[in-house]
C-alpha atoms as a PDB file:
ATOM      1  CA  UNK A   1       9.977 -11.579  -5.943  1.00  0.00           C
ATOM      2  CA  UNK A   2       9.349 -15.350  -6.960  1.00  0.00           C
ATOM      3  CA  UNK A   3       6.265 -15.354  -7.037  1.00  0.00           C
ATOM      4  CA  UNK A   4       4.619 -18.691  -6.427  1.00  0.00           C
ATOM      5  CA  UNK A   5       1.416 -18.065  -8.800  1.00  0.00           C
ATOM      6  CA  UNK A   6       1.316 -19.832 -11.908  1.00  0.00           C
ATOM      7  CA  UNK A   7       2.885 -17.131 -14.968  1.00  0.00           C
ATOM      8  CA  UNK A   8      -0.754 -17.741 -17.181  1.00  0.00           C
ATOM      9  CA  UNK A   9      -2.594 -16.157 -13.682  1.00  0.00           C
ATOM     10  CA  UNK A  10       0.120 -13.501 -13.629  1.00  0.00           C
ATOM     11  CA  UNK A  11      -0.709 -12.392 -17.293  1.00  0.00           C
ATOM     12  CA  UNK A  12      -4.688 -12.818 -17.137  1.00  0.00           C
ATOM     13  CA  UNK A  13      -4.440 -10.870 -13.723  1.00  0.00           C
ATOM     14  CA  UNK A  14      -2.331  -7.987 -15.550  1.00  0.00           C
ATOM     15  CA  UNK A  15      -4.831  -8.049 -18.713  1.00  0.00           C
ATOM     16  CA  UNK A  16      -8.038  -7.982 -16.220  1.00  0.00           C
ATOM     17  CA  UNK A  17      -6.399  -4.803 -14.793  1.00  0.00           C
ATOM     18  CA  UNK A  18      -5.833  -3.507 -18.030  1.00  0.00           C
ATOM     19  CA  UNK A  19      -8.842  -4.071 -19.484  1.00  0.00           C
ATOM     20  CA  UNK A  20     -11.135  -2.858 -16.543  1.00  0.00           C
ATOM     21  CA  UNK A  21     -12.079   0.675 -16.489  1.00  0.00           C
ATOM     22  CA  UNK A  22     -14.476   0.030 -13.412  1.00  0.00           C
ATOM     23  CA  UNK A  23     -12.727  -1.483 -10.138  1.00  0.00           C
ATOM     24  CA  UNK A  24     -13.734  -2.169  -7.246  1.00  0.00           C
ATOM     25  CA  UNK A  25     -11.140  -2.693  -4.247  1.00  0.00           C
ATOM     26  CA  UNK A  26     -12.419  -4.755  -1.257  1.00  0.00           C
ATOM     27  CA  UNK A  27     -11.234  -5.533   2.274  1.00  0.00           C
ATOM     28  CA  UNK A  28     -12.238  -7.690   5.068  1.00  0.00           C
ATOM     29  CA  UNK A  29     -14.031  -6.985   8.402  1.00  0.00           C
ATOM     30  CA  UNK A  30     -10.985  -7.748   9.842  1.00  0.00           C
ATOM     31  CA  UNK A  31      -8.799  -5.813   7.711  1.00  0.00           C
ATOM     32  CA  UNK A  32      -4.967  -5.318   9.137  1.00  0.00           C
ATOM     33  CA  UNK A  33      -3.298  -1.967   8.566  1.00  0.00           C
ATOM     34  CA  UNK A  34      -0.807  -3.813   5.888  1.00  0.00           C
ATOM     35  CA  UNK A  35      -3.893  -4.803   4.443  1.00  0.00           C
ATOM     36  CA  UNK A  36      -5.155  -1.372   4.178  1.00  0.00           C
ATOM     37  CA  UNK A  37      -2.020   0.255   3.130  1.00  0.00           C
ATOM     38  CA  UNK A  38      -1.517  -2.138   0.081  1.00  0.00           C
ATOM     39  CA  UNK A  39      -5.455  -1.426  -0.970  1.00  0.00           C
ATOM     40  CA  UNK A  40      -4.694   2.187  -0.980  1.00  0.00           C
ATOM     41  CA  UNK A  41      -1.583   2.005  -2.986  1.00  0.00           C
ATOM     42  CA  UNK A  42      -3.411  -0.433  -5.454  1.00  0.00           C
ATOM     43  CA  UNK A  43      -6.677   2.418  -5.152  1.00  0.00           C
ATOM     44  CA  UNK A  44      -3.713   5.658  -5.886  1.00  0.00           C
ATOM     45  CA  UNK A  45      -2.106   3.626  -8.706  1.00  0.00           C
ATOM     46  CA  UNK A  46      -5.045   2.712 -10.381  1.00  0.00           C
ATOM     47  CA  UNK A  47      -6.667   6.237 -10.046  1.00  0.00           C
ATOM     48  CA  UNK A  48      -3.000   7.112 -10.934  1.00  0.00           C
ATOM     49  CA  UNK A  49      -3.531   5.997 -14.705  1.00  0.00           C
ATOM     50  CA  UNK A  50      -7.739   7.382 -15.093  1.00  0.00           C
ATOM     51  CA  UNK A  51      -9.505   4.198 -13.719  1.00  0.00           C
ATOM     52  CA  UNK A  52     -12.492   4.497 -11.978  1.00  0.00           C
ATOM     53  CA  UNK A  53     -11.717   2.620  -8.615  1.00  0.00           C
ATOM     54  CA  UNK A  54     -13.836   2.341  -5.015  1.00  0.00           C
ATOM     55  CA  UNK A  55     -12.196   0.781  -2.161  1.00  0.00           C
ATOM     56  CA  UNK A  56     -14.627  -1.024   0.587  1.00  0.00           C
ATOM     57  CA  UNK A  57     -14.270  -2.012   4.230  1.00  0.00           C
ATOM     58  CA  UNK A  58     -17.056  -3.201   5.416  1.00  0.00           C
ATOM     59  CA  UNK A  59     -16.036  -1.910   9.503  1.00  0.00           C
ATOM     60  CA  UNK A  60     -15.170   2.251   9.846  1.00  0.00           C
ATOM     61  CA  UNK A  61     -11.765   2.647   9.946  1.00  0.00           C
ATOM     62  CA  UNK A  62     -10.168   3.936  12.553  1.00  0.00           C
ATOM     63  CA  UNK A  63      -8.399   6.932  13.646  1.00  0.00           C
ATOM     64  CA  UNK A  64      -5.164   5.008  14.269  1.00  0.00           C
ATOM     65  CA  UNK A  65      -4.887   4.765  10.341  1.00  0.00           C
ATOM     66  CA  UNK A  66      -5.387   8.301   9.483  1.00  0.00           C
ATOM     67  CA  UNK A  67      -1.442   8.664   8.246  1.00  0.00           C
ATOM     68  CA  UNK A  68      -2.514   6.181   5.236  1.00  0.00           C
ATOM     69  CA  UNK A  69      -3.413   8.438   2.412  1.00  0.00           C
ATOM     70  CA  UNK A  70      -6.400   8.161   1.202  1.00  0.00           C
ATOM     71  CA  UNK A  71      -7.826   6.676   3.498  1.00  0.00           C
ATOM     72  CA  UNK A  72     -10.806   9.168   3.639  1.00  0.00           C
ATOM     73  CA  UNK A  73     -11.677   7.461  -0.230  1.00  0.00           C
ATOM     74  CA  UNK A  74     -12.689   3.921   1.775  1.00  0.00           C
ATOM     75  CA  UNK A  75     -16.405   3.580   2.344  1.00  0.00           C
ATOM     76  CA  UNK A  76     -18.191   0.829   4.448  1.00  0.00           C
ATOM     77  CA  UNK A  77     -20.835  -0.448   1.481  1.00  0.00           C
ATOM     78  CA  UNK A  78     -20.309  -0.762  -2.170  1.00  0.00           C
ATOM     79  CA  UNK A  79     -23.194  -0.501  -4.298  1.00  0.00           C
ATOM     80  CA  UNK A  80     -24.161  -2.628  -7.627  1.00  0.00           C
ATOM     81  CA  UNK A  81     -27.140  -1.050  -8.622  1.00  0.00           C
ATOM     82  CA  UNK A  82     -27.673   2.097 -10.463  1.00  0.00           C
ATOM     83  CA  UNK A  83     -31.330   3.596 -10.985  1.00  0.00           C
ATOM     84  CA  UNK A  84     -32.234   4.096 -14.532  1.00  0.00           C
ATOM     85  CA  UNK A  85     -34.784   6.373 -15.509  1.00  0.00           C
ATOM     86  CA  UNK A  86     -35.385   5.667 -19.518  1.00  0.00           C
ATOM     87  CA  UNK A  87     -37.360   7.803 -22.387  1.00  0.00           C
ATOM     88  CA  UNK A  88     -38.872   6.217 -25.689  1.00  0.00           C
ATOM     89  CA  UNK A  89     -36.466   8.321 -28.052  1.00  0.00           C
ATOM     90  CA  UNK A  90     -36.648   9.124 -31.718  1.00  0.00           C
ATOM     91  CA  UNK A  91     -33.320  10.466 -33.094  1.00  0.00           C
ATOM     92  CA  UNK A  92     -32.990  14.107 -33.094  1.00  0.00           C
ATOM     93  CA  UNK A  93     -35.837  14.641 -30.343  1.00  0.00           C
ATOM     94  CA  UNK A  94     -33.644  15.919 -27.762  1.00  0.00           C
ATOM     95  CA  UNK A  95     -31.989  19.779 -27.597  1.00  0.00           C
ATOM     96  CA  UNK A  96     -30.663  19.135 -24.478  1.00  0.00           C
ATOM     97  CA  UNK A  97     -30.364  17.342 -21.089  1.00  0.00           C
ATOM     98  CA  UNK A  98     -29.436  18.956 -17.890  1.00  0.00           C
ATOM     99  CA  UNK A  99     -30.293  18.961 -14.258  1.00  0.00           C
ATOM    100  CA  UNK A 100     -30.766  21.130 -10.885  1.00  0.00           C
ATOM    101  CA  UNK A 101     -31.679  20.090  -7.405  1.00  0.00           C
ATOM    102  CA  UNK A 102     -34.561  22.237  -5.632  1.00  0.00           C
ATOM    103  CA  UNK A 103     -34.636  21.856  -2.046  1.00  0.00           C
ATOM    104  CA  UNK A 104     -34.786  17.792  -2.148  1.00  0.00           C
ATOM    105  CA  UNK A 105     -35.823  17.289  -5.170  1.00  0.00           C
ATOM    106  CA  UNK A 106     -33.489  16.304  -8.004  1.00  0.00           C
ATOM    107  CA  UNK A 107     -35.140  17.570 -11.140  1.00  0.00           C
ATOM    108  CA  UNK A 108     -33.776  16.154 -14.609  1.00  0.00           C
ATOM    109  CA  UNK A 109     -34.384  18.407 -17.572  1.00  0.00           C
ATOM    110  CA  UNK A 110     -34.929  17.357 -20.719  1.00  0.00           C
ATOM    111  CA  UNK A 111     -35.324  20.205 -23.544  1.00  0.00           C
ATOM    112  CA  UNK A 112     -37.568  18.875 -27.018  1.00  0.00           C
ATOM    113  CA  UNK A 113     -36.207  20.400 -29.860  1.00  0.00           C
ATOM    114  CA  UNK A 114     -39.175  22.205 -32.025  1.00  0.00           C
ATOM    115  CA  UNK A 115     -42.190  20.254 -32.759  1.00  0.00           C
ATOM    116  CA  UNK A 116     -40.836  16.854 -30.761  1.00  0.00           C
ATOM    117  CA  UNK A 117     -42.607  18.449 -27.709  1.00  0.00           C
ATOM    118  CA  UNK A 118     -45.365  15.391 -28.040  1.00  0.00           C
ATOM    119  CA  UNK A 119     -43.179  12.956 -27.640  1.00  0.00           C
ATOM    120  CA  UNK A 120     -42.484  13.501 -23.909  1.00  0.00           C
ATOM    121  CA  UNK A 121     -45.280  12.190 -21.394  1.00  0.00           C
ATOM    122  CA  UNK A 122     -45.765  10.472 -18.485  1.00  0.00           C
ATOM    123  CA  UNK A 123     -46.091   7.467 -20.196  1.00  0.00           C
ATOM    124  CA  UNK A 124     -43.101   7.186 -21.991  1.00  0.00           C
ATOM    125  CA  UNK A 125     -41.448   7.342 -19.159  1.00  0.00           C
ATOM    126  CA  UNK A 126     -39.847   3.940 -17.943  1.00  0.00           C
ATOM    127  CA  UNK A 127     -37.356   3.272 -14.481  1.00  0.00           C
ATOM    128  CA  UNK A 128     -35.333   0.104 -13.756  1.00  0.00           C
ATOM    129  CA  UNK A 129     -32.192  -1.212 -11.710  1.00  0.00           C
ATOM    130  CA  UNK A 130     -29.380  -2.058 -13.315  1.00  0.00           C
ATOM    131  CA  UNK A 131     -26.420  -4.654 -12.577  1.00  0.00           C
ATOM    132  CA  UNK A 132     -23.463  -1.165 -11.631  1.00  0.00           C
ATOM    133  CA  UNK A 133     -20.926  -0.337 -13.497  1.00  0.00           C
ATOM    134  CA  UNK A 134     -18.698  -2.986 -12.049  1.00  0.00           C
ATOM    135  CA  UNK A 135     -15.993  -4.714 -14.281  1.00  0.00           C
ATOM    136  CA  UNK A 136     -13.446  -6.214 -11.917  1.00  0.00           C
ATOM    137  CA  UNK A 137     -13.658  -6.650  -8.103  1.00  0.00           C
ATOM    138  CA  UNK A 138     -10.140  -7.226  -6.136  1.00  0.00           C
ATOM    139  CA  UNK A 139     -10.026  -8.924  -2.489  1.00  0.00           C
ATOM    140  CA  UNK A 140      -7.196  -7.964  -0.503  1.00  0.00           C
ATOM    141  CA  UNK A 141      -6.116  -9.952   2.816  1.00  0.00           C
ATOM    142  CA  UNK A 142      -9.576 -11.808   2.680  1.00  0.00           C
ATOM    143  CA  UNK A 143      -9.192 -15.511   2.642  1.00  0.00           C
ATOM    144  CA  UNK A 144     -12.362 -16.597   2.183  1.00  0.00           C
ATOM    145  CA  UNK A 145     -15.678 -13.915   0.414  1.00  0.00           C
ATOM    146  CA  UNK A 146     -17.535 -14.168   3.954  1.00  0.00           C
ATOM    147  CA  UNK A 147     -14.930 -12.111   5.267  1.00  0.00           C
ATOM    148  CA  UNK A 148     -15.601  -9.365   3.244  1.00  0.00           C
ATOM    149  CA  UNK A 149     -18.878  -8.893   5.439  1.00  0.00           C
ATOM    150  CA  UNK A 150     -21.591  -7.553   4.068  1.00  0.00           C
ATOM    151  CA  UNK A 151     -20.389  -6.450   0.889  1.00  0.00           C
ATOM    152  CA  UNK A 152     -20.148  -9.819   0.358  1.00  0.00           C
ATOM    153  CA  UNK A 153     -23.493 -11.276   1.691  1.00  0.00           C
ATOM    154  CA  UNK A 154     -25.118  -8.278   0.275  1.00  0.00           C
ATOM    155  CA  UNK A 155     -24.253  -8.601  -3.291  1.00  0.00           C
ATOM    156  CA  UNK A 156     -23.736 -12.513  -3.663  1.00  0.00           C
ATOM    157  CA  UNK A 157     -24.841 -12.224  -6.906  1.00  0.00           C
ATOM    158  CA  UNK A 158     -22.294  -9.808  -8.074  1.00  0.00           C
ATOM    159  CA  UNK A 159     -19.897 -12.432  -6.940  1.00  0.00           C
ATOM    160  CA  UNK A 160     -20.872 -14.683  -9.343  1.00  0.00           C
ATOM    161  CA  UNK A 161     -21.429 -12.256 -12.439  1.00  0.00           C
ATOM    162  CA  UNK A 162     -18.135 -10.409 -12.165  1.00  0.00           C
ATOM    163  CA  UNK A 163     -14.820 -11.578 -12.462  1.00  0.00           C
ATOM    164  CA  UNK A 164     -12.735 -11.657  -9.211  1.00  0.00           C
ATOM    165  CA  UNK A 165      -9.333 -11.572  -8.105  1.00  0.00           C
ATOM    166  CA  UNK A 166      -8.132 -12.436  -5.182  1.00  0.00           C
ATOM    167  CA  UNK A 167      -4.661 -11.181  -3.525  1.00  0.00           C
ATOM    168  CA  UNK A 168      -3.655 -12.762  -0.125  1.00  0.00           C
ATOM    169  CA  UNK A 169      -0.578 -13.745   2.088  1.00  0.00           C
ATOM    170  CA  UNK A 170      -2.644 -16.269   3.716  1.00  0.00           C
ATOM    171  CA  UNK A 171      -1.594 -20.076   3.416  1.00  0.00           C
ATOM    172  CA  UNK A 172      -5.213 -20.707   4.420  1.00  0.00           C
ATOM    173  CA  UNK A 173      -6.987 -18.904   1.640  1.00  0.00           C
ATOM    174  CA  UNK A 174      -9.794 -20.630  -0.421  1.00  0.00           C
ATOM    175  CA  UNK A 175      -8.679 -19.574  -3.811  1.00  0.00           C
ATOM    176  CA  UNK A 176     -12.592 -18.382  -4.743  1.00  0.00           C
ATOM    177  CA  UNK A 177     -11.617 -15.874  -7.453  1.00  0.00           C
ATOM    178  CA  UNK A 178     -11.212 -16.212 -10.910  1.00  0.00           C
ATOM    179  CA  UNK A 179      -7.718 -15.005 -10.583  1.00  0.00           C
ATOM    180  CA  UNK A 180      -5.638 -15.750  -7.233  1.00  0.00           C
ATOM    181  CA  UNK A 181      -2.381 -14.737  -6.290  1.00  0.00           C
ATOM    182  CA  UNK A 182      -1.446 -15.842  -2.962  1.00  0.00           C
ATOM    183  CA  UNK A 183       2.349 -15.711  -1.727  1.00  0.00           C
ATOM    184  CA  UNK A 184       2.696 -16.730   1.673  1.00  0.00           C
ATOM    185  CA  UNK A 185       5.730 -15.426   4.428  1.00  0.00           C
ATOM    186  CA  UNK A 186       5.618 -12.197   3.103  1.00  0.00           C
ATOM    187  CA  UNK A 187       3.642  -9.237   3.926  1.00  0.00           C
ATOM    188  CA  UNK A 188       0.561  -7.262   1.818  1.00  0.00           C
ATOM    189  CA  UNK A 189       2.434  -4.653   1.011  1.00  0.00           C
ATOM    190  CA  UNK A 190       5.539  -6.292  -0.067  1.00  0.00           C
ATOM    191  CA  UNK A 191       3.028  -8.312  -1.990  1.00  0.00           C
ATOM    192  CA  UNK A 192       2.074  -5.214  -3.943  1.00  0.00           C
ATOM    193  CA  UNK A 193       5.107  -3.930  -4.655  1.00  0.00           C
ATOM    194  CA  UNK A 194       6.148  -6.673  -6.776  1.00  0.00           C
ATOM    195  CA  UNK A 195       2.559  -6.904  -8.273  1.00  0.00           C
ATOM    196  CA  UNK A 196       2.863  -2.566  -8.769  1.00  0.00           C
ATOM    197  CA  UNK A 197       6.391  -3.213 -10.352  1.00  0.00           C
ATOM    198  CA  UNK A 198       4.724  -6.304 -12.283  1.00  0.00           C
ATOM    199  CA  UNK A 199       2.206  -4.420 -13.920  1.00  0.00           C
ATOM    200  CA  UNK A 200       3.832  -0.800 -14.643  1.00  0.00           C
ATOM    201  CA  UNK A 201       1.463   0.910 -12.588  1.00  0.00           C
ATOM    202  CA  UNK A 202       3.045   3.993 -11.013  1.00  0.00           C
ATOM    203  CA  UNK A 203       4.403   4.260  -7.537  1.00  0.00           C
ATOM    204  CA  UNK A 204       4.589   7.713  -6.453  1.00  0.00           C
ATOM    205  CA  UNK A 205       5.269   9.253  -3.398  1.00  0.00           C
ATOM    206  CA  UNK A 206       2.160   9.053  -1.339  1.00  0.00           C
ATOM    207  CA  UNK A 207       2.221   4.996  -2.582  1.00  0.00           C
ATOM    208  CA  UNK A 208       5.823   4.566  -1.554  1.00  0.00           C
ATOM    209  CA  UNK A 209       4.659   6.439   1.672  1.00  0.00           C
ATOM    210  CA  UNK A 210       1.640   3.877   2.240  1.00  0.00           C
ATOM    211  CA  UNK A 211       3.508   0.609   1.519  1.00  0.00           C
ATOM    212  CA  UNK A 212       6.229   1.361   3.319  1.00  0.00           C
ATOM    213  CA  UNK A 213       3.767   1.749   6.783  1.00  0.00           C
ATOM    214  CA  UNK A 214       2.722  -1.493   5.654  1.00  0.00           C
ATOM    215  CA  UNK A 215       5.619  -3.072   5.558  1.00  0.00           C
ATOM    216  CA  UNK A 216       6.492  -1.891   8.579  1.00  0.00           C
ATOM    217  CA  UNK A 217       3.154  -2.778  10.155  1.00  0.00           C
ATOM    218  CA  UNK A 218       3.034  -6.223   8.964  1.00  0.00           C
ATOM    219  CA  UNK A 219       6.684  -6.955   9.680  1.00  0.00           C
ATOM    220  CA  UNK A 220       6.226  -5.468  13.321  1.00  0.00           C
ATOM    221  CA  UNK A 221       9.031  -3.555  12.464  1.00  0.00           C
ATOM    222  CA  UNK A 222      11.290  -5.793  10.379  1.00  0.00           C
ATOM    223  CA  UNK A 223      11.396  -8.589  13.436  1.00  0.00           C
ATOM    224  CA  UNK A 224       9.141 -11.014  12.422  1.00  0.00           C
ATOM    225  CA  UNK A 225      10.762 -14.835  11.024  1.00  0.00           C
ATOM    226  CA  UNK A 226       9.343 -13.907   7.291  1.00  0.00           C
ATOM    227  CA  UNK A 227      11.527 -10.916   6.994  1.00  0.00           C
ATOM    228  CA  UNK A 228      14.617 -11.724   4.486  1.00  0.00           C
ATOM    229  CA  UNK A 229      17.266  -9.315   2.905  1.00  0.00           C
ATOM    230  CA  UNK A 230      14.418  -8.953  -0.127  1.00  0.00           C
ATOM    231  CA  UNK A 231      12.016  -7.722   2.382  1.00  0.00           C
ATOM    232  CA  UNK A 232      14.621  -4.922   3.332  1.00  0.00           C
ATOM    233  CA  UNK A 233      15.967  -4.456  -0.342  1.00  0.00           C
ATOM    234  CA  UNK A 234      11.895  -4.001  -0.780  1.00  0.00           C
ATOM    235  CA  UNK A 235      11.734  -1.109   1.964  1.00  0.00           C
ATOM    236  CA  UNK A 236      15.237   0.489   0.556  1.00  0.00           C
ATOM    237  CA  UNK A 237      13.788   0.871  -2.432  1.00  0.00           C
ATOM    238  CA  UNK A 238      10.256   2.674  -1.415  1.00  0.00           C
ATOM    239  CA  UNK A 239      12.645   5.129   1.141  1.00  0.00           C
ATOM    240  CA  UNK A 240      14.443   5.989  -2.404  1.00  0.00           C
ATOM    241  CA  UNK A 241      10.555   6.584  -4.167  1.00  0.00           C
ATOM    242  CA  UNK A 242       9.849   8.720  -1.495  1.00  0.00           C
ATOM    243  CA  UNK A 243       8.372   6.581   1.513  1.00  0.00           C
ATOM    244  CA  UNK A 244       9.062   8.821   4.888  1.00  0.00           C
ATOM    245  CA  UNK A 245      10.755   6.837   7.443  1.00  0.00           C
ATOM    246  CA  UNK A 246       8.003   7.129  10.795  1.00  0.00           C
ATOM    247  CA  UNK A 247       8.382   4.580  13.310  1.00  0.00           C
ATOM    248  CA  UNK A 248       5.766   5.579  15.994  1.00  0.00           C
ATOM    249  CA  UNK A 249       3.772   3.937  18.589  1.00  0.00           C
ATOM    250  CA  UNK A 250       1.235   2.332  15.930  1.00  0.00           C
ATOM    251  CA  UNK A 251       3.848  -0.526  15.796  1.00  0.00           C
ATOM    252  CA  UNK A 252       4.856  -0.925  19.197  1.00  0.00           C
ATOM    253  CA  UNK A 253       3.539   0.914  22.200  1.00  0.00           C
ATOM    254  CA  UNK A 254       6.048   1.710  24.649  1.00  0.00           C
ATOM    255  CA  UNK A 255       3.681   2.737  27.072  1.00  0.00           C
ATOM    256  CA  UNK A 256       1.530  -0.505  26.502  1.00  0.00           C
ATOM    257  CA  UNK A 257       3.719  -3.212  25.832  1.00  0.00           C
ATOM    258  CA  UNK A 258       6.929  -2.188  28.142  1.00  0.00           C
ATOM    259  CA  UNK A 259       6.902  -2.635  31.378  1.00  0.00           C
ATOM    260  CA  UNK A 260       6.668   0.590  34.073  1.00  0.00           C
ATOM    261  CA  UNK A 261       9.445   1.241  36.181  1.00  0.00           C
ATOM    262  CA  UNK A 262       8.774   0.898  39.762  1.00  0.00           C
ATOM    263  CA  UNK A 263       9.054   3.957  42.278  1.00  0.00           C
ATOM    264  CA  UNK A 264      11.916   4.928  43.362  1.00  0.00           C
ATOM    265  CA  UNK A 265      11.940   4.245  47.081  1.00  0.00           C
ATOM    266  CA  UNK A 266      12.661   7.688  48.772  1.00  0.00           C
ATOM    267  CA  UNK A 267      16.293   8.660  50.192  1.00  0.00           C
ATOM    268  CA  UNK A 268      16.761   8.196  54.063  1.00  0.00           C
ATOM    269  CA  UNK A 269      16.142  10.974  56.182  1.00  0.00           C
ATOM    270  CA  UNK A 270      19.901  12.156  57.859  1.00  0.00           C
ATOM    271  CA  UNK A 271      18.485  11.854  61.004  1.00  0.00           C
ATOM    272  CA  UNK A 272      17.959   7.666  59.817  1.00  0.00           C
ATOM    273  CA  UNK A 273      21.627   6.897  59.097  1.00  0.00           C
ATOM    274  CA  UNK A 274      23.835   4.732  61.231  1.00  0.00           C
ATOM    275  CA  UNK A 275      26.358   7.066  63.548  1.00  0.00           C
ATOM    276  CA  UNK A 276      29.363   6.145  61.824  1.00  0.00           C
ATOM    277  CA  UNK A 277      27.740   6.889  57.945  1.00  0.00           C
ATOM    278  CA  UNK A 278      29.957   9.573  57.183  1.00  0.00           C
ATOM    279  CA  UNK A 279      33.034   8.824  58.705  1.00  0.00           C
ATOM    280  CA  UNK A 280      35.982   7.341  56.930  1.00  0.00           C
ATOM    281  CA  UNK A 281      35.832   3.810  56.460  1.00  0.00           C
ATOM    282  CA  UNK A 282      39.284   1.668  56.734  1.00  0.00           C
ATOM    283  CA  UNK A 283      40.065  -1.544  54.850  1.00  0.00           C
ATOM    284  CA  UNK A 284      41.402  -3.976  56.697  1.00  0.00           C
ATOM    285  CA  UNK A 285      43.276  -6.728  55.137  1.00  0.00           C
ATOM    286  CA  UNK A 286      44.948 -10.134  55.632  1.00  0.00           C
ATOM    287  CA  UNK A 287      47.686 -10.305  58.515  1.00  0.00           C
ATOM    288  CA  UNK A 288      49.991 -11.616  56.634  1.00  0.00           C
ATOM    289  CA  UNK A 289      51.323 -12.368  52.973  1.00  0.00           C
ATOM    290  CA  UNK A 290      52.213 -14.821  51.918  1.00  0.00           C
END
């Protein structure tokens, strides 16, 4: 793919990914199911090589999408906060830390070693929020943050204290992250092949499987005017990685979209037909040849 992002954003996008242990994956309200399918495949490939990755929709997804894999990992919220519950230590005071849940009660157990027992009270006790564990946030098929619903308006401030990068097909997008790569007349998921392939992140099965439903999705089976021999050369090549060929009614519905035959109007009674019906009929031609 030629992609139409400058090569500097290419590179700073691949080092952002490579340097983030904590992503988070977003999509909009609105999300498509090529959208969806390229988030998963980014969410397997990441988790694919030990990063710790959420994916968001903000709107449940529905039951039409259930042949995406992973799509049981999406969740409607993402959260930036993480409750802190801190101890004045002195090195050495601690045996050990563990924890068991009674009923509903967490309880968290901290063990003194010998003669530290009087430095554990009440007191010393302290709690706080903190920022998450954050480190990169990715928009996918969301032209503009207040499409992300509310885990955008929700956690405006994480917008502006994390570095984001934005991936889109849409001519129309606002280019609000750090990082943008926006490639228009193609679709989402041919979009992250070449980003996948870009990066060296692997594409197994179950990703080939995904991207390949949205290719198909977004394409409306391979018939829209963006569709070029790359776009097939692109689906060729996730059928040989393991992508099962499925065209079903999630594309087109045959029952929705086609139109119904009429009824067959029913066959004449015998006692209906003319008197001469089944008698041999005699053509008759010109008098005379010329």
């Amino acid at each position: 793919m030629n992609f139409t992002t400058e090569p500097q954003q290419l590179k700073d996008l691949l080092a952002g990914v490579s340097g983030s242990q904590s992503i988070s994956i977003l999509l909009p309200e609105n999300c498509t199911r090529d959208a969806m399918a390229a988030g998963l495949a980014l969410y397997l490939s990441l988790t694919q090589v030990g990063k710790n990755v959420k994916i968001s929709c903000p709107r449940p997804v529905t039951v039409d999408w259930n042949r995406l894999i992973g799509i049981n990992k999406v969740v409607t919220e993402i959260s930036n906060k993480n409750f802190i519950i801190s101890l004045d230590y002195i090195e050495g005071s601690i045996d050990r830390v563990s924890y068991n849940i009674e009923g509903d009660k967490f309880n968290l157990v901290i063990e003194p070693r010998a003669g530290s027992q009087h430095l554990f009270s009440e007191k010393n006790v302290h709690y706080n929020s903190s920022g998450g564990t954050i480190e990169l946030i990715i928009t996918i098929g969301a032209a503009s943050p207040d499409l992300l619903g509310k885990n955008y308006t929700e956690n405006k401030s994480l917008f502006t204290e994390k570095p984001i990068v934005v991936i889109d097909t849409n001519l129309a997008n606002g280019k609000y992250g750090k990082l943008n790569v926006v490639q228009v007349d193609v679709t989402m998921s041919e979009l992250m092949v070449a980003l996948l392939k870009l990066a060296k992140l692997p594409i197994t099965e179950d990703i080939a499987a995904n991207l390949y439903d949205g290719l198909a999705s977004g394409s409306r089976n391979f018939t829209t005017p963006g569709v070029t021999a790359e776009t097939f050369e692109t689906a060729a090549w996730l059928l040989k990685s393991g992508a099962r060929k499925n065209v079903t009614s999630q594309f087109t519905s045959a029952q929705e979209e086609l139109p119904r035959n009429e009824a067959a109007a029913p066959a004449p009674d015998e006692d209906q037909l003319p008197p001469d019906w089944l008698k041999p009929k005699i053509y008759k031609g010109a008098s005379s040849l010329l």
